[in-house]
C-alpha atoms as a PDB file:
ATOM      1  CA  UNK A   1      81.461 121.792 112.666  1.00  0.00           C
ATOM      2  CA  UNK A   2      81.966 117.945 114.146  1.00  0.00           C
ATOM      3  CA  UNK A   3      85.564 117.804 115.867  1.00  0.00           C
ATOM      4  CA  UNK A   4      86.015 114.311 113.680  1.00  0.00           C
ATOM      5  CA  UNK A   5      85.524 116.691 110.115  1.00  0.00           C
ATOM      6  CA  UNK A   6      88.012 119.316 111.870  1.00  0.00           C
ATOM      7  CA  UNK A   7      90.714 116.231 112.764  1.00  0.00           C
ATOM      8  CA  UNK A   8      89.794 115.209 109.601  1.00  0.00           C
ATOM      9  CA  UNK A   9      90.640 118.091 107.343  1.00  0.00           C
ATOM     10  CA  UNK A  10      93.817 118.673 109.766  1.00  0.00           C
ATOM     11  CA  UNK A  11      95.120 114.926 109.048  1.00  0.00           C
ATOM     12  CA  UNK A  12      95.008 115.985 105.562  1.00  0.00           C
ATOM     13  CA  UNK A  13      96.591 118.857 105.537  1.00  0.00           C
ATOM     14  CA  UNK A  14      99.576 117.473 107.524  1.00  0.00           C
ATOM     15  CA  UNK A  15      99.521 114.721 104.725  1.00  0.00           C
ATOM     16  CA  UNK A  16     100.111 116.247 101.663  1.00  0.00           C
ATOM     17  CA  UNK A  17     102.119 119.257 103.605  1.00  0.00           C
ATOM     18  CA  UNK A  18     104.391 116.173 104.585  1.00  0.00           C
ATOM     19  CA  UNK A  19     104.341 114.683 100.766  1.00  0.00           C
ATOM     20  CA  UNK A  20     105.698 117.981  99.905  1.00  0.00           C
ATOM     21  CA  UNK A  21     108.273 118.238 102.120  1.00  0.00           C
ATOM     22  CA  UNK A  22     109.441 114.569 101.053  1.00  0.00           C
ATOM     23  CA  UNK A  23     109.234 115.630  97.353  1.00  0.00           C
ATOM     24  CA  UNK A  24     111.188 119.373  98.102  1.00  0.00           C
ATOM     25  CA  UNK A  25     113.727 117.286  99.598  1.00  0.00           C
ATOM     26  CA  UNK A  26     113.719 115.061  96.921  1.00  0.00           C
ATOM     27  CA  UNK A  27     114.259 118.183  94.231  1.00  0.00           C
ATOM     28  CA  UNK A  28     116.968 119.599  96.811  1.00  0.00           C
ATOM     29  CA  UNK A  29     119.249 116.291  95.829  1.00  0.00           C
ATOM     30  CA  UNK A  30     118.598 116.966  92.468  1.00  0.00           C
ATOM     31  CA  UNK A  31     119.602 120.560  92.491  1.00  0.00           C
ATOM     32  CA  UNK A  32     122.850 119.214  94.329  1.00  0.00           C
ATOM     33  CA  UNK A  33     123.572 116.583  91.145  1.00  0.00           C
ATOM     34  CA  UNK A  34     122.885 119.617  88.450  1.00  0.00           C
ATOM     35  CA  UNK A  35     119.543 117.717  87.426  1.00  0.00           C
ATOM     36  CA  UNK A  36     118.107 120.984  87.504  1.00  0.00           C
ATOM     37  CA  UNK A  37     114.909 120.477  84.819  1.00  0.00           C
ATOM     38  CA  UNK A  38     114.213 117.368  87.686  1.00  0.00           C
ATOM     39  CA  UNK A  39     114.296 119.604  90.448  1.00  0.00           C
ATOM     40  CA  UNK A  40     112.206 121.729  88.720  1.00  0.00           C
ATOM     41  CA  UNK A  41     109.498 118.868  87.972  1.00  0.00           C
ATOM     42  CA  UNK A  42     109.392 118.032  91.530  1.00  0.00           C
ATOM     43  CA  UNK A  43     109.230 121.479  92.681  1.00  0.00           C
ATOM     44  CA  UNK A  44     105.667 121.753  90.900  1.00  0.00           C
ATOM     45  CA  UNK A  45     105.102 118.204  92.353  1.00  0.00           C
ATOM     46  CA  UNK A  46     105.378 119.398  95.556  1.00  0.00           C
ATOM     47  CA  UNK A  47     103.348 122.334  94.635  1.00  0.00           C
ATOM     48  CA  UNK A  48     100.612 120.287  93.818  1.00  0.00           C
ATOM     49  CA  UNK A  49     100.801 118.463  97.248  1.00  0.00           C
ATOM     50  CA  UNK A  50     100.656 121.980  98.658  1.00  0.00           C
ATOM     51  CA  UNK A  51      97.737 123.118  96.271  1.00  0.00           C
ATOM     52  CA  UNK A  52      95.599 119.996  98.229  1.00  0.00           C
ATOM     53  CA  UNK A  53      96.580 120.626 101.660  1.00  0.00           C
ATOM     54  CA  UNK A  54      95.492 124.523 101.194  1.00  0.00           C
ATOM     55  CA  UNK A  55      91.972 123.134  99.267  1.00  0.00           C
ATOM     56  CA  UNK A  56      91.584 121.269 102.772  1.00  0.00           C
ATOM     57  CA  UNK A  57      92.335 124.512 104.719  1.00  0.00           C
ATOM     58  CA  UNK A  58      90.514 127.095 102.498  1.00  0.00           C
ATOM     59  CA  UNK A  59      87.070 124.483 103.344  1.00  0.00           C
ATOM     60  CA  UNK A  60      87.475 125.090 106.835  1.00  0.00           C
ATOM     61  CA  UNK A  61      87.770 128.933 106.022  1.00  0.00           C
ATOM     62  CA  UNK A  62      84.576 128.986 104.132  1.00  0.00           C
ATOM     63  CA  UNK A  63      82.862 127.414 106.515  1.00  0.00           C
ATOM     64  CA  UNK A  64      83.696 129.400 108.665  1.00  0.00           C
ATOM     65  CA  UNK A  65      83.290 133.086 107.360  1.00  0.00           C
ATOM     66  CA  UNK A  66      79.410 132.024 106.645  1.00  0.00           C
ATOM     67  CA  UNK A  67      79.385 131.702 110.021  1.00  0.00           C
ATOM     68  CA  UNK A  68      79.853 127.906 111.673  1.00  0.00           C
ATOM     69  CA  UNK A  69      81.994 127.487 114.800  1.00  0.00           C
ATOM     70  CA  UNK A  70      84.999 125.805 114.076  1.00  0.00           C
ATOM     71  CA  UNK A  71      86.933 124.711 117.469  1.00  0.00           C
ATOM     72  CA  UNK A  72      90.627 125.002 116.614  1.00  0.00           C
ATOM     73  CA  UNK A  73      92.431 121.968 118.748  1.00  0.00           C
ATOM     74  CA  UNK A  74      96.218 121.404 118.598  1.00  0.00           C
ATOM     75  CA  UNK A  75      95.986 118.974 115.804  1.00  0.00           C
ATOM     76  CA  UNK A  76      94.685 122.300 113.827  1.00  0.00           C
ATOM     77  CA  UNK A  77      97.553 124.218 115.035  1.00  0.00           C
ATOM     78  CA  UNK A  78      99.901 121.758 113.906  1.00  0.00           C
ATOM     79  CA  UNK A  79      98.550 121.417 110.717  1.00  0.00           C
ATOM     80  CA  UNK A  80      98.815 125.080 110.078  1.00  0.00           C
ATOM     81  CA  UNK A  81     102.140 125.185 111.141  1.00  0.00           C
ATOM     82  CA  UNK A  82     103.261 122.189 108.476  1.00  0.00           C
ATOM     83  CA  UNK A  83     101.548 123.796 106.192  1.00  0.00           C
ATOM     84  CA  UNK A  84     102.916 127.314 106.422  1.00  0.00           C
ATOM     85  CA  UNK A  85     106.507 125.478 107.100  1.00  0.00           C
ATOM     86  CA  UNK A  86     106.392 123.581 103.807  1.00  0.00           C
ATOM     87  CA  UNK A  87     105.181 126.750 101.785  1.00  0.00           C
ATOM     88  CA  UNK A  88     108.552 128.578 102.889  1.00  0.00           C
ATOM     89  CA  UNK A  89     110.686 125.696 102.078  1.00  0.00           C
ATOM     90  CA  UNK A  90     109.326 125.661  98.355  1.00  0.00           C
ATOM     91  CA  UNK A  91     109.373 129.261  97.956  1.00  0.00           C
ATOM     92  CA  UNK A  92     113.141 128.826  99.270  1.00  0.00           C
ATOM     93  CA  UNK A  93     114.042 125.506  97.186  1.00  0.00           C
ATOM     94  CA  UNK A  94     112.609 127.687  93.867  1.00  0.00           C
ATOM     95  CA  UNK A  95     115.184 130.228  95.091  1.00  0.00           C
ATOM     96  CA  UNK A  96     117.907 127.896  95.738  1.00  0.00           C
ATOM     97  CA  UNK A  97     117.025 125.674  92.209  1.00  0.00           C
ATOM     98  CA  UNK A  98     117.980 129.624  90.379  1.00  0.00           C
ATOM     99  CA  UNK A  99     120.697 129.698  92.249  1.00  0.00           C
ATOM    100  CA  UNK A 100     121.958 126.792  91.308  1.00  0.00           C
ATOM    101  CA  UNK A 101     121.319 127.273  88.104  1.00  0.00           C
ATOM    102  CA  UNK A 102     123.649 130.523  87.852  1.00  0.00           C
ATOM    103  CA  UNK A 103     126.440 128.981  89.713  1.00  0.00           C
ATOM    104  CA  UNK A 104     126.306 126.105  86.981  1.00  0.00           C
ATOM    105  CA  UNK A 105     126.515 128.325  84.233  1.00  0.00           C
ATOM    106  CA  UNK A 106     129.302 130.294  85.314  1.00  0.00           C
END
């Protein structure tokens, strides 16, 4: 596979990884207000974000478990790492959005 289609794919995974860190942020505010059916709605915004950087990844996956030579360069790595980062802050943010939730209604 090219090195530009690699960059590529790793630009756009950083991209919407980095959307959906904005947006978790975003839902954490809410959370802190008790907007909690907002948080929630921006939680699966951000999941969506996430959903799109992983379609990027799972291509370069594909291509290469039938076989291609992919050439993994530290724009890659850091990719990866946003997008693993940003997948552990929304599992965490769901957490923290029931917590919330339970401390409210107390």
């Amino acid at each position: 596979m090219e090195q530009e289609k690699i960059q590529s794919v790793a630009f756009e995974i950083i991209l919407h990884s980095g959307s959906a860190r904005t947006i978790i942020h975003e839902a954490f505010n809410m959370m802190k207000n008790n907007e909690f059916k907002n948080a929630e709605n921006k939680l699966e915004e951000a999941n969506d974000e996430i959903v799109l950087a992983h379609k990027a990844q799972t291509e370069l996956l594909q291509k290469y478990s039938s076989g291609e030579s992919i050439t993994m360069g530290i724009i890659m790595v850091h990719a990866q790492d946003h997008l693993m980062t940003v997948m552990t802050l929304k599992d965490i943010a769901s957490e923290m959005l029931h917590l919330y939730e339970k401390v409210e209604n107390k």
